[in-house]
N, C-alpha and C. Protein backbone atom coordinates (compact mmCIF):
# COMPACT_ATOMS: atom_id res chain seq x y z
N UNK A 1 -17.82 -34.09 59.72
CA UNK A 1 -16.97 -33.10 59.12
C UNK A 1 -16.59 -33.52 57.70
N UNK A 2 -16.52 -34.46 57.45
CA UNK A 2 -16.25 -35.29 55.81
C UNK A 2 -17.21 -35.10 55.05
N UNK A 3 -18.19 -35.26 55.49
CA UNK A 3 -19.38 -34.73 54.78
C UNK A 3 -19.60 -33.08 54.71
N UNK A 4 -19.31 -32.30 55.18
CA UNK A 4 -18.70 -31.24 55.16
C UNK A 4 -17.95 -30.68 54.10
N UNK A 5 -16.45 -31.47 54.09
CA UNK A 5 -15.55 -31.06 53.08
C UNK A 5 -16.39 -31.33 52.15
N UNK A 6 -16.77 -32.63 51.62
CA UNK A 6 -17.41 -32.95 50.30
C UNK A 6 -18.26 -32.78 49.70
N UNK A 7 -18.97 -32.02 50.21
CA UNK A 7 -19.94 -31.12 50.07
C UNK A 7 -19.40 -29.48 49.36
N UNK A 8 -18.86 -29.01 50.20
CA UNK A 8 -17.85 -27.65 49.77
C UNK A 8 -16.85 -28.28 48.67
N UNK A 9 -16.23 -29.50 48.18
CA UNK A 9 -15.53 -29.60 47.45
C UNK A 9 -17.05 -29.47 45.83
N UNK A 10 -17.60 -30.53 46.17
CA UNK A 10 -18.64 -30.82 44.59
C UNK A 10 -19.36 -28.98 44.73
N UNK A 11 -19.03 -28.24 45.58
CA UNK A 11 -19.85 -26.91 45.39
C UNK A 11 -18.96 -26.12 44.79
N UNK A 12 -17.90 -26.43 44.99
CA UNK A 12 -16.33 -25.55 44.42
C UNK A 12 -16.66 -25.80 42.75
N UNK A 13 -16.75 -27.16 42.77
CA UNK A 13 -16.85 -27.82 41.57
C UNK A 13 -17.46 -27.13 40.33
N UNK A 14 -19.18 -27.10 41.21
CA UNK A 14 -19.89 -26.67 40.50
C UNK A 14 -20.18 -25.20 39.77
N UNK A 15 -19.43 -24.46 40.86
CA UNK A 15 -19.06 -22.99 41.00
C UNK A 15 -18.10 -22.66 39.68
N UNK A 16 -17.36 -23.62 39.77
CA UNK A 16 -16.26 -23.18 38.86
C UNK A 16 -16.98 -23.80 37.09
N UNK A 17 -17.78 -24.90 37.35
CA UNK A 17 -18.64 -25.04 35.58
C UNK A 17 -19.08 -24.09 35.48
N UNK A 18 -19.80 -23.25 35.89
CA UNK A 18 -21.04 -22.04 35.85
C UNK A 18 -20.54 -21.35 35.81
N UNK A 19 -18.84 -20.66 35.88
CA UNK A 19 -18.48 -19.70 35.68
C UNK A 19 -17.34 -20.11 34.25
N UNK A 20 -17.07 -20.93 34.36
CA UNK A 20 -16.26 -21.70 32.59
C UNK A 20 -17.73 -21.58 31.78
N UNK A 21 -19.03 -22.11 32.27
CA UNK A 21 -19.95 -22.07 30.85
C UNK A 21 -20.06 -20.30 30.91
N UNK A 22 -20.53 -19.60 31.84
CA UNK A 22 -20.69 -17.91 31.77
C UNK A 22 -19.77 -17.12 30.59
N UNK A 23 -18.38 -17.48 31.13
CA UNK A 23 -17.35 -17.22 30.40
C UNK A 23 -17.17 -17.43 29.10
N UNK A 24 -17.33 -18.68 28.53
CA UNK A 24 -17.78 -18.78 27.21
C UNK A 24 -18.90 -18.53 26.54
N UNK A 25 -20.06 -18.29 27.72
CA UNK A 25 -21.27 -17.40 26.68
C UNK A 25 -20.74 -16.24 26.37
N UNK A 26 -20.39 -15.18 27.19
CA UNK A 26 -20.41 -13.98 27.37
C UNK A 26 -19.24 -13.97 26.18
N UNK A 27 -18.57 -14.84 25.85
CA UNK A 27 -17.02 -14.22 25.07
C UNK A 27 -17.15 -14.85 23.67
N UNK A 28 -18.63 -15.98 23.55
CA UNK A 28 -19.09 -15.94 22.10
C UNK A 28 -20.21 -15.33 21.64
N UNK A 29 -21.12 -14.87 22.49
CA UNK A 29 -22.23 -13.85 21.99
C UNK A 29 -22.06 -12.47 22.18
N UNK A 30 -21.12 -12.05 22.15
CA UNK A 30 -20.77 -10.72 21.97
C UNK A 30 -20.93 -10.25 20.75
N UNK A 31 -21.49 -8.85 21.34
CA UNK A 31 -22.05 -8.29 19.51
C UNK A 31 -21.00 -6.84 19.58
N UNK A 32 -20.13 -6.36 20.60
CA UNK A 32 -19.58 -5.44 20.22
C UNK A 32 -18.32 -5.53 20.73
N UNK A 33 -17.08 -4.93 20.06
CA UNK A 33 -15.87 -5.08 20.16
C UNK A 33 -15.11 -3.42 20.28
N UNK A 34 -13.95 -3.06 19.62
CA UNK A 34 -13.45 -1.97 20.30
C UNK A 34 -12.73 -1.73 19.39
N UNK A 35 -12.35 -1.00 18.28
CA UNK A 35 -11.56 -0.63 16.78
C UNK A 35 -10.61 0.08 17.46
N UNK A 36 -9.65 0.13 16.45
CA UNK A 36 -8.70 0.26 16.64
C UNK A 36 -7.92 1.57 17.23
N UNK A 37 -8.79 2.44 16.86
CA UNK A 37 -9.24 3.53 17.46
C UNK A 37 -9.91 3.90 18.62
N UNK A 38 -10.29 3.10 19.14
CA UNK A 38 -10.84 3.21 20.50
C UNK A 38 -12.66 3.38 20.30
N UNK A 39 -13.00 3.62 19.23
CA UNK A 39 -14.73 3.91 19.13
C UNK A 39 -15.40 2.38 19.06
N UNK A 40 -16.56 2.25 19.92
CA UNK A 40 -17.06 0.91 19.78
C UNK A 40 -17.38 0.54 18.37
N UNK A 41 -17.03 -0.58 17.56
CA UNK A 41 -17.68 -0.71 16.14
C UNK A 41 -18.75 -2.14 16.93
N UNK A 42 -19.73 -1.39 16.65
CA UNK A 42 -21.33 -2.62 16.54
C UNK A 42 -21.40 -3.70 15.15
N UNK A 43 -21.48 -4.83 15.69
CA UNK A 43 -21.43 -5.96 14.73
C UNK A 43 -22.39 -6.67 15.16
N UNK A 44 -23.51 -7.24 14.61
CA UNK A 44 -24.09 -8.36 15.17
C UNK A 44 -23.95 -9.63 14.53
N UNK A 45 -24.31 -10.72 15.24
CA UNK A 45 -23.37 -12.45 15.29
C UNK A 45 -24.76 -12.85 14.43
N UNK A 46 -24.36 -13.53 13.86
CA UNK A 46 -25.11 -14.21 13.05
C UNK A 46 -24.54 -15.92 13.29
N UNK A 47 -25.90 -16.94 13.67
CA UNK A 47 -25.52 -18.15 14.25
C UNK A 47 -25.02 -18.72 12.23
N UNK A 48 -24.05 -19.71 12.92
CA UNK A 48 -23.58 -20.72 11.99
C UNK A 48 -24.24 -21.31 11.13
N UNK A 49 -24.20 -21.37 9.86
CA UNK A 49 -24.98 -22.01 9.12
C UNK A 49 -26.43 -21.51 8.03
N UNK A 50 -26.21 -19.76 8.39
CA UNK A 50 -27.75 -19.00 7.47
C UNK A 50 -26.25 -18.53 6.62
N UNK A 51 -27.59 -17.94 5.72
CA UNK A 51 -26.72 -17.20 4.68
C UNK A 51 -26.74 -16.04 4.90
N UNK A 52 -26.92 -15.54 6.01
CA UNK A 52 -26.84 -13.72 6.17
C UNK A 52 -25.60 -12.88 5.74
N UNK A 53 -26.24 -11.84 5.10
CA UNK A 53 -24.97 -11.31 4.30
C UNK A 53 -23.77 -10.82 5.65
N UNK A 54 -22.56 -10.71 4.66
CA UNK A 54 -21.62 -10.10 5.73
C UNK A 54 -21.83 -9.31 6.07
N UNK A 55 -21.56 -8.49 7.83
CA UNK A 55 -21.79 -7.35 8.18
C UNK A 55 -20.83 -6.22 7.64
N UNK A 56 -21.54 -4.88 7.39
CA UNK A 56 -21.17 -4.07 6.99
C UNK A 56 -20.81 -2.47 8.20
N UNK A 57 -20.18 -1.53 7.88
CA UNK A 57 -20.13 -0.66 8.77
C UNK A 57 -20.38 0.71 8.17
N UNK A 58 -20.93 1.34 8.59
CA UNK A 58 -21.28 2.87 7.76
C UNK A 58 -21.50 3.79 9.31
N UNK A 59 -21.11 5.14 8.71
CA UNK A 59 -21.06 5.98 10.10
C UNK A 59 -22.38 6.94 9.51
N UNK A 60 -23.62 7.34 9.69
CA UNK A 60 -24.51 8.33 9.15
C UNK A 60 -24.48 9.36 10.37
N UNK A 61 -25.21 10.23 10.15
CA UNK A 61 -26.03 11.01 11.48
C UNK A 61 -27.27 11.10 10.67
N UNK A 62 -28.12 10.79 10.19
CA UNK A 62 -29.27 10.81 9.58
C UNK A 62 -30.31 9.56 10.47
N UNK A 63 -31.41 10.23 10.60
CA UNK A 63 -32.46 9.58 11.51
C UNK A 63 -32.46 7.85 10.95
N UNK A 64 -32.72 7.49 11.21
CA UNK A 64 -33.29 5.76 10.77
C UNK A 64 -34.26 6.00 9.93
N UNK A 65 -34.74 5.01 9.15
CA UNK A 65 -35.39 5.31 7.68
C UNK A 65 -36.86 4.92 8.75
N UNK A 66 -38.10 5.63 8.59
CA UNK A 66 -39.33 5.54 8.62
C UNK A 66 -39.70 3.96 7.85
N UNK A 67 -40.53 3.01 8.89
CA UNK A 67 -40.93 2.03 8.15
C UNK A 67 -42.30 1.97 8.16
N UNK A 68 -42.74 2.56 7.16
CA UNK A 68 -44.34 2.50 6.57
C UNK A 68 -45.09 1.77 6.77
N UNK A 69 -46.50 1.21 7.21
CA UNK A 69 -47.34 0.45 7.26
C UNK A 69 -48.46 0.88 6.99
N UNK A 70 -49.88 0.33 7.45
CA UNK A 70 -50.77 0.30 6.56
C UNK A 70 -51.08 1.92 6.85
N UNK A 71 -51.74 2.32 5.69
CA UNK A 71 -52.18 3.37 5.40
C UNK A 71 -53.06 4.27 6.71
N UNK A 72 -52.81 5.69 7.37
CA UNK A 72 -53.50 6.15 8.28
C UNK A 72 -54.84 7.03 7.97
N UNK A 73 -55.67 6.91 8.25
CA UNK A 73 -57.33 7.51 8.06
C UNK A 73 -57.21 8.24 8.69
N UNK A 74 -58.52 9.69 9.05
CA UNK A 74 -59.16 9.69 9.85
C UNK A 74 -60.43 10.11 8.95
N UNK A 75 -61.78 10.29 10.14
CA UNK A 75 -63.07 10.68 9.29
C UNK A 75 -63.04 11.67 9.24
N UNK A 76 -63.36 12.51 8.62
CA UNK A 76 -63.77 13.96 8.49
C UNK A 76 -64.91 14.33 8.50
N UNK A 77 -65.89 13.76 7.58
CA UNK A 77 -67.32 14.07 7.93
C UNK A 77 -68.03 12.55 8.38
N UNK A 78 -68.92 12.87 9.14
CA UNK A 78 -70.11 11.93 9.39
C UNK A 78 -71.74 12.56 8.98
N UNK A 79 -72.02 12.04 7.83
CA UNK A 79 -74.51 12.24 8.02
C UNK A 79 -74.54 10.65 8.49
N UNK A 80 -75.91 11.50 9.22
CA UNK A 80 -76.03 10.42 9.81
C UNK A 80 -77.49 10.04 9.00
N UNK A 81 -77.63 8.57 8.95
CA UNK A 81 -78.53 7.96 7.78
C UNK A 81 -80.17 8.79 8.32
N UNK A 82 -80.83 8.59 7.17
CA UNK A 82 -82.17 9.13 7.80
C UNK A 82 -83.13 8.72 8.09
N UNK A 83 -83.15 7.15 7.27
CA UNK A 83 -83.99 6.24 7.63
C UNK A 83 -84.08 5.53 8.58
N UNK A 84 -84.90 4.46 9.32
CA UNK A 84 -84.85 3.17 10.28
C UNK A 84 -83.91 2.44 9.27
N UNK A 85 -82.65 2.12 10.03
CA UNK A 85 -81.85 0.65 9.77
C UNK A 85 -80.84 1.52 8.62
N UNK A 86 -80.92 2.69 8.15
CA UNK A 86 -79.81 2.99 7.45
C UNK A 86 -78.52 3.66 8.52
N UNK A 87 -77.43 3.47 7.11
CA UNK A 87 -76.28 3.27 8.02
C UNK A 87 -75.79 4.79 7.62
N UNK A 88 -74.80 5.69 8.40
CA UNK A 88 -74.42 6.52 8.16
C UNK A 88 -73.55 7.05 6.49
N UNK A 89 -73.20 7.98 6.38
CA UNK A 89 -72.28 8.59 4.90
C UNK A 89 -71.06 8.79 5.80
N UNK A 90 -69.96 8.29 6.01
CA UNK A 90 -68.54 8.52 6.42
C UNK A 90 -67.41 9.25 5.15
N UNK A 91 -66.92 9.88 5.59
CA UNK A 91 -65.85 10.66 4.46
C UNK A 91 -64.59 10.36 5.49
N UNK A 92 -63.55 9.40 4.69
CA UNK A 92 -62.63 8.74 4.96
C UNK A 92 -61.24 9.64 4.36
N UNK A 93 -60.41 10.32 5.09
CA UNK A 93 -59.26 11.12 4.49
C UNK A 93 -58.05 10.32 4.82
N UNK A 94 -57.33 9.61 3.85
CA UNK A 94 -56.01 9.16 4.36
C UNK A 94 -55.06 10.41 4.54
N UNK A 95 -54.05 9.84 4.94
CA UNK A 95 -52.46 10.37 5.25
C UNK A 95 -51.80 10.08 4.13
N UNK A 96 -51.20 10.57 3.14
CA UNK A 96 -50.29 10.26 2.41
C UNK A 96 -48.75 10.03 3.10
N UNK A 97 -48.91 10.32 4.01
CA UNK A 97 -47.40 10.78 4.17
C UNK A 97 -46.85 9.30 5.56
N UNK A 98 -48.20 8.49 5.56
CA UNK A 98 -48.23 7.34 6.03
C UNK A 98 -48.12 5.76 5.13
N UNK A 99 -47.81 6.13 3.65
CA UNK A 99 -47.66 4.98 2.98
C UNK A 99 -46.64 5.12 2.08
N UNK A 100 -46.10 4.48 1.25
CA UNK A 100 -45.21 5.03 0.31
C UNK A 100 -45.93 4.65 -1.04
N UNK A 101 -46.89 3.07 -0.90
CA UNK A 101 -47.71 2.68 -2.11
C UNK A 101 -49.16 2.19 -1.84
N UNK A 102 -50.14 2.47 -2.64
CA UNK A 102 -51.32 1.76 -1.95
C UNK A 102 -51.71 1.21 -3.16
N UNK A 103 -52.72 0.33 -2.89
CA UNK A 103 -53.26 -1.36 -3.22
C UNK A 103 -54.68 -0.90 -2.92
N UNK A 104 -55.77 -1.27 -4.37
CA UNK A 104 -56.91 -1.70 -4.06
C UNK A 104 -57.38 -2.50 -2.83
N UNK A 105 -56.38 -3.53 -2.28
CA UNK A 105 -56.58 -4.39 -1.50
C UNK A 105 -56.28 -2.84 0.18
N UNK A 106 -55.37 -2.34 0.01
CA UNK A 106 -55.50 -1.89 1.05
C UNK A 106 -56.33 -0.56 1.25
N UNK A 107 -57.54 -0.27 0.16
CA UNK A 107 -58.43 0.44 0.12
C UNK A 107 -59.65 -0.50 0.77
N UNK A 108 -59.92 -1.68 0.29
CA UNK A 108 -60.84 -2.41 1.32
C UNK A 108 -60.84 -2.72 2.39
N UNK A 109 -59.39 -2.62 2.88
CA UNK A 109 -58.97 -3.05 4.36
C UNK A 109 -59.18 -1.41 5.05
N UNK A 110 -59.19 -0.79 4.89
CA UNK A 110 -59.90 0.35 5.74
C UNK A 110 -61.16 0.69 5.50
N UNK A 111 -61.96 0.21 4.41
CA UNK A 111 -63.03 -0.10 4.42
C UNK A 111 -63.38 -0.47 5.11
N UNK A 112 -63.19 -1.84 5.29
CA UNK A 112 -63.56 -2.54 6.48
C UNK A 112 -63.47 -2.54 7.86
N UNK A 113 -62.45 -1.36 8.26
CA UNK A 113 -61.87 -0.70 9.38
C UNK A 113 -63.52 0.18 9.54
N UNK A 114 -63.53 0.98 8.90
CA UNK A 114 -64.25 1.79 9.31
C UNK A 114 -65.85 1.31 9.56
N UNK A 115 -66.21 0.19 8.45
CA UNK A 115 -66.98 -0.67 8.76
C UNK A 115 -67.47 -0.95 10.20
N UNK A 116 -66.02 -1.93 10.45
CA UNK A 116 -66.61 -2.61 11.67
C UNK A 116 -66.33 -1.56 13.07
N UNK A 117 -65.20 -0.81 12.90
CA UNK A 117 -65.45 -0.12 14.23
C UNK A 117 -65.97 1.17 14.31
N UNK A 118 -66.62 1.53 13.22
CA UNK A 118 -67.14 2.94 13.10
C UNK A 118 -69.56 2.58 12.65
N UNK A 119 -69.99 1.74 13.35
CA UNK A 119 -71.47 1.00 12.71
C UNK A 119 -72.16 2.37 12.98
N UNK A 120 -73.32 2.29 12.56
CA UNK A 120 -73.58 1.36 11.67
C UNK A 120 -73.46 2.39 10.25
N UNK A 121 -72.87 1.94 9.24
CA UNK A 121 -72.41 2.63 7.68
C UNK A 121 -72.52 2.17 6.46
N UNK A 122 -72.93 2.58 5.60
CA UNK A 122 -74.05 2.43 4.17
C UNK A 122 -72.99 2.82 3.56
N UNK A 123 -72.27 3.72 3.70
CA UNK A 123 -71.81 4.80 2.44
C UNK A 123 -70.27 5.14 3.33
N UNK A 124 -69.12 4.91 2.49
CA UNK A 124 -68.19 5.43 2.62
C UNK A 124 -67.64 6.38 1.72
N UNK A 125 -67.18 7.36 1.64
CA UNK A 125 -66.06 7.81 0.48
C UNK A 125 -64.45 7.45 0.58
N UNK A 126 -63.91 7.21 0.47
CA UNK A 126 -62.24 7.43 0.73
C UNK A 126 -61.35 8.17 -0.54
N UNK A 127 -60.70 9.55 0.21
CA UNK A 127 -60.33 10.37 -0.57
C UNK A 127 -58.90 10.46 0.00
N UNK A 128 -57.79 11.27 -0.75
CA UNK A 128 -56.49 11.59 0.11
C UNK A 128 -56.09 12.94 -0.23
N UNK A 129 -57.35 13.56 0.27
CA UNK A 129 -57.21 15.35 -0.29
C UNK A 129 -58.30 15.97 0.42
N UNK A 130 -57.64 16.35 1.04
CA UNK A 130 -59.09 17.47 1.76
C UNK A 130 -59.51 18.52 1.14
N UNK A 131 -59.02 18.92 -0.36
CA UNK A 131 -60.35 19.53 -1.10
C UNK A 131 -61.09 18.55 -1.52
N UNK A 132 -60.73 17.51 -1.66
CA UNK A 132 -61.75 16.28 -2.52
C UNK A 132 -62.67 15.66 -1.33
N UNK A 133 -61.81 16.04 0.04
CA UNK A 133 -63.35 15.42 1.17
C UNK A 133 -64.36 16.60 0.57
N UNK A 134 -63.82 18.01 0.54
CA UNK A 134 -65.10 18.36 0.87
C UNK A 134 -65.66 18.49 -0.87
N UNK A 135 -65.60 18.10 -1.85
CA UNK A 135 -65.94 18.11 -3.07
C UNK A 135 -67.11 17.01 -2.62
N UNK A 136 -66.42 15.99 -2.38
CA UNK A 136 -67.32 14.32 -2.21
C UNK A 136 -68.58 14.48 -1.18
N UNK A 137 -68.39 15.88 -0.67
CA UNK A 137 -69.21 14.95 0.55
C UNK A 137 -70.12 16.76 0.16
N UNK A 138 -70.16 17.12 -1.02
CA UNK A 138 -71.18 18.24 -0.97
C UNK A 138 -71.92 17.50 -2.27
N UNK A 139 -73.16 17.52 -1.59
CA UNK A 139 -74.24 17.47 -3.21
C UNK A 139 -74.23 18.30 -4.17
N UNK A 140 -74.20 19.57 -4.01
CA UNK A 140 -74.29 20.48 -5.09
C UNK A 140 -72.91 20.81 -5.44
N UNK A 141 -72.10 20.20 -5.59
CA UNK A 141 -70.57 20.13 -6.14
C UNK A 141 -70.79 20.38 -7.46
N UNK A 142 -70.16 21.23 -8.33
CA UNK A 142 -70.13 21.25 -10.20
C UNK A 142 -69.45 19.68 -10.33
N UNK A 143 -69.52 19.86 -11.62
CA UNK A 143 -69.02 18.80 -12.23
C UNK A 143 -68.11 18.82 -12.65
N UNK A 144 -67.24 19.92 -12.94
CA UNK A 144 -65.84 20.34 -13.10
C UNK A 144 -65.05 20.24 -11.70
N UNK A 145 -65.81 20.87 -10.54
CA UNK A 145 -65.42 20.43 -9.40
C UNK A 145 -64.67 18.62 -8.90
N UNK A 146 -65.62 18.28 -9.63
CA UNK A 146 -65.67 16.60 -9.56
C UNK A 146 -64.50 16.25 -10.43
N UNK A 147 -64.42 16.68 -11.54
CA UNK A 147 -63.44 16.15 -12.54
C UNK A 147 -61.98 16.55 -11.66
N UNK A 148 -61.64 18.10 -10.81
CA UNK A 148 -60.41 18.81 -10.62
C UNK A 148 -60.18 17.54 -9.25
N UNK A 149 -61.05 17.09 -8.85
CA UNK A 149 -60.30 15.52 -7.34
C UNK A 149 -60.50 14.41 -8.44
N UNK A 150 -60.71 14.00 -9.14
CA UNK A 150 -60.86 12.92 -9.81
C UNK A 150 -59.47 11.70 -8.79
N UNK A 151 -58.15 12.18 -9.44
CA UNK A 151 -56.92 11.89 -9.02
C UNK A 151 -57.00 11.43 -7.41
N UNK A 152 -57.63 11.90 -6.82
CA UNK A 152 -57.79 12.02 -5.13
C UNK A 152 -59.44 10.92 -4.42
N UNK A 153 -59.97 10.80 -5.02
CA UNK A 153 -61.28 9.96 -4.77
C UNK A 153 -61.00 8.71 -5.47
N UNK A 154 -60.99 7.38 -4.13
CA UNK A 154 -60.00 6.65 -4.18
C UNK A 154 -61.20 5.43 -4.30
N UNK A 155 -61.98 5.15 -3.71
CA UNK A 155 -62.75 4.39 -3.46
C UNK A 155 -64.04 4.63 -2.47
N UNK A 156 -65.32 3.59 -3.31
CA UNK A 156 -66.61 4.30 -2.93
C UNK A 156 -67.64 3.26 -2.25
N UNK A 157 -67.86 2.75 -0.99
CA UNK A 157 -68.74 1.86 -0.42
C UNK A 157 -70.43 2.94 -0.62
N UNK A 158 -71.24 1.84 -1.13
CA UNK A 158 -72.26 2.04 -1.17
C UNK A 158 -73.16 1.26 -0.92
N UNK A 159 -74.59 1.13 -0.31
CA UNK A 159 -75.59 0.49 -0.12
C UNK A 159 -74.90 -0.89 0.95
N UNK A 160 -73.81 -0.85 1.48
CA UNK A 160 -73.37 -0.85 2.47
C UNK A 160 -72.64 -2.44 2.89
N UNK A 161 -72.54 -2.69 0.75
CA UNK A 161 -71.75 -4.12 0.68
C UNK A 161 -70.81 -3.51 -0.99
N UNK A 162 -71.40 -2.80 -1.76
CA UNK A 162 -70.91 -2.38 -3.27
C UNK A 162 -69.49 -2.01 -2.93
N UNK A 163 -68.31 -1.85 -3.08
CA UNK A 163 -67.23 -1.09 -3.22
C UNK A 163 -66.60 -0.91 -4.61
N UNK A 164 -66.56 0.26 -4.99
CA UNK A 164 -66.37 0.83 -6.42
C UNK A 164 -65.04 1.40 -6.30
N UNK A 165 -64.08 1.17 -7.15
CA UNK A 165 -62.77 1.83 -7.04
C UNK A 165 -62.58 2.55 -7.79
N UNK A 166 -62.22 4.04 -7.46
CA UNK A 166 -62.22 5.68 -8.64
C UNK A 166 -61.04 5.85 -8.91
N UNK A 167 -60.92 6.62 -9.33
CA UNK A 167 -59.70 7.32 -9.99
C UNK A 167 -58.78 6.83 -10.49
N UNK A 168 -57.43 7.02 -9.58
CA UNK A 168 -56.15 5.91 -10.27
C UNK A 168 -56.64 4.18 -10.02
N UNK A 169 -57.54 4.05 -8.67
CA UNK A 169 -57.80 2.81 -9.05
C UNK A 169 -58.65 1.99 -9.78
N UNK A 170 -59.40 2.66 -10.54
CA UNK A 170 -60.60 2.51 -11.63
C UNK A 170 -60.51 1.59 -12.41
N UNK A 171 -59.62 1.01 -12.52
CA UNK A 171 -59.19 -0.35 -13.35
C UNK A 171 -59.44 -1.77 -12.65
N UNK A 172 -59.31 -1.60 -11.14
CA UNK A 172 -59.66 -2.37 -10.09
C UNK A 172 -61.10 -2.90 -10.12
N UNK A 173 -62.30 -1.67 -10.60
CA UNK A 173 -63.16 -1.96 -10.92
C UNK A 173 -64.20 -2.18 -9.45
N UNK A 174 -65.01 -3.16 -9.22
CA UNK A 174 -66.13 -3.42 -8.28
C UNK A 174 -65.19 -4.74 -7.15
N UNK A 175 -66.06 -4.46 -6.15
CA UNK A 175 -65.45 -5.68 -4.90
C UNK A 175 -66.93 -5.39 -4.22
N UNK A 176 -66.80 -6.69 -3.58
CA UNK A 176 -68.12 -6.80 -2.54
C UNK A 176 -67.62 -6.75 -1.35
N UNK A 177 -67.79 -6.25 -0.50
CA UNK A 177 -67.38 -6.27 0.91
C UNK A 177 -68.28 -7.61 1.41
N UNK A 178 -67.55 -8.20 2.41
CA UNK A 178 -67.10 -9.62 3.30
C UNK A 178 -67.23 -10.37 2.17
N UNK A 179 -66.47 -10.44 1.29
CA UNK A 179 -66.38 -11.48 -0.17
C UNK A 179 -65.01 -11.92 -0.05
């Protein structure tokens, strides 16, 4: 029976650390409290020692701000090559309304998107205007035609390593794809 009690005593024991450490988690990682007014004000804890700015409080009803990432495609046209071992003509239409800025660099990176999971492809266009897909992707287009997307025909894979950068990015100049 002694062995008994002392057993139930070191379990009392232990019962009661695990609820003293509980107690002090729960009553220092708390991220929300109760104003004075009764409406929850949300704060989050920032550990000891960063420089995170002080928290601030603002009441909106306006959605959360959209956070942009890489630029969204889709194809619009596919020819398909005509020779043995040639690679298709892809017409690449971004989303504008999926970036806020774009980068030569992130004109090759969907290059290369379309590259590798769209084979086998010789010829890309990438435009962000669907009068300029279909300007780019007609042969008998005028040349005034050509000049009115200039602004919109973004970049040009050819012979199925060349990448040529048009319009606003024309200053960018030539890139080799897997370079």
């Amino acid at each position: 029976m002694f062995g008994f009690v002392a057993f139930s005593a070191r379990a009392a024991v232990v019962l009661a650390v695990v609820a003293v450490a509980i107690a002090s988690c729960a009553s220092s990682a708390s991220n929300s409290t109760t104003s004075t007014d009764g409406a929850p004000l949300t704060t989050l804890s920032t550990p000891r020692g960063t420089d995170a700015p002080p928290p601030t409080s603002s009441s909106t009803t306006s959605p959360p701000k959209r956070t942009l990432g890489p630029p969204e495609y889709r194809i619009v046209e596919r020819i398909e090559g005509v020779g043995e071992g040639e690679g298709d003509t892809v017409i690449v239409q971004l989303d504008p309304a999926t970036y806020g800025s774009l980068t030569d660099i992130d004109l090759y990176d969907i290059i290369v998107d379309v590259v590798e999971l769209f084979p086998p492809i010789s010829v890309v266009h990438i435009v962000d205007d669907p009068a300029a897909a279909n300007i780019v992707g007609d042969p008998d287009a005028s040349e005034a035609d050509r000049k009115a997307v200039f602004d919109n025909y973004l970049a040009r894979l050819e012979n199925g390593f060349e990448i040529t950068y048009l319009g606003p990015f024309a200053s960018s100049g030539t890139a080799v794809l897997g370079s």
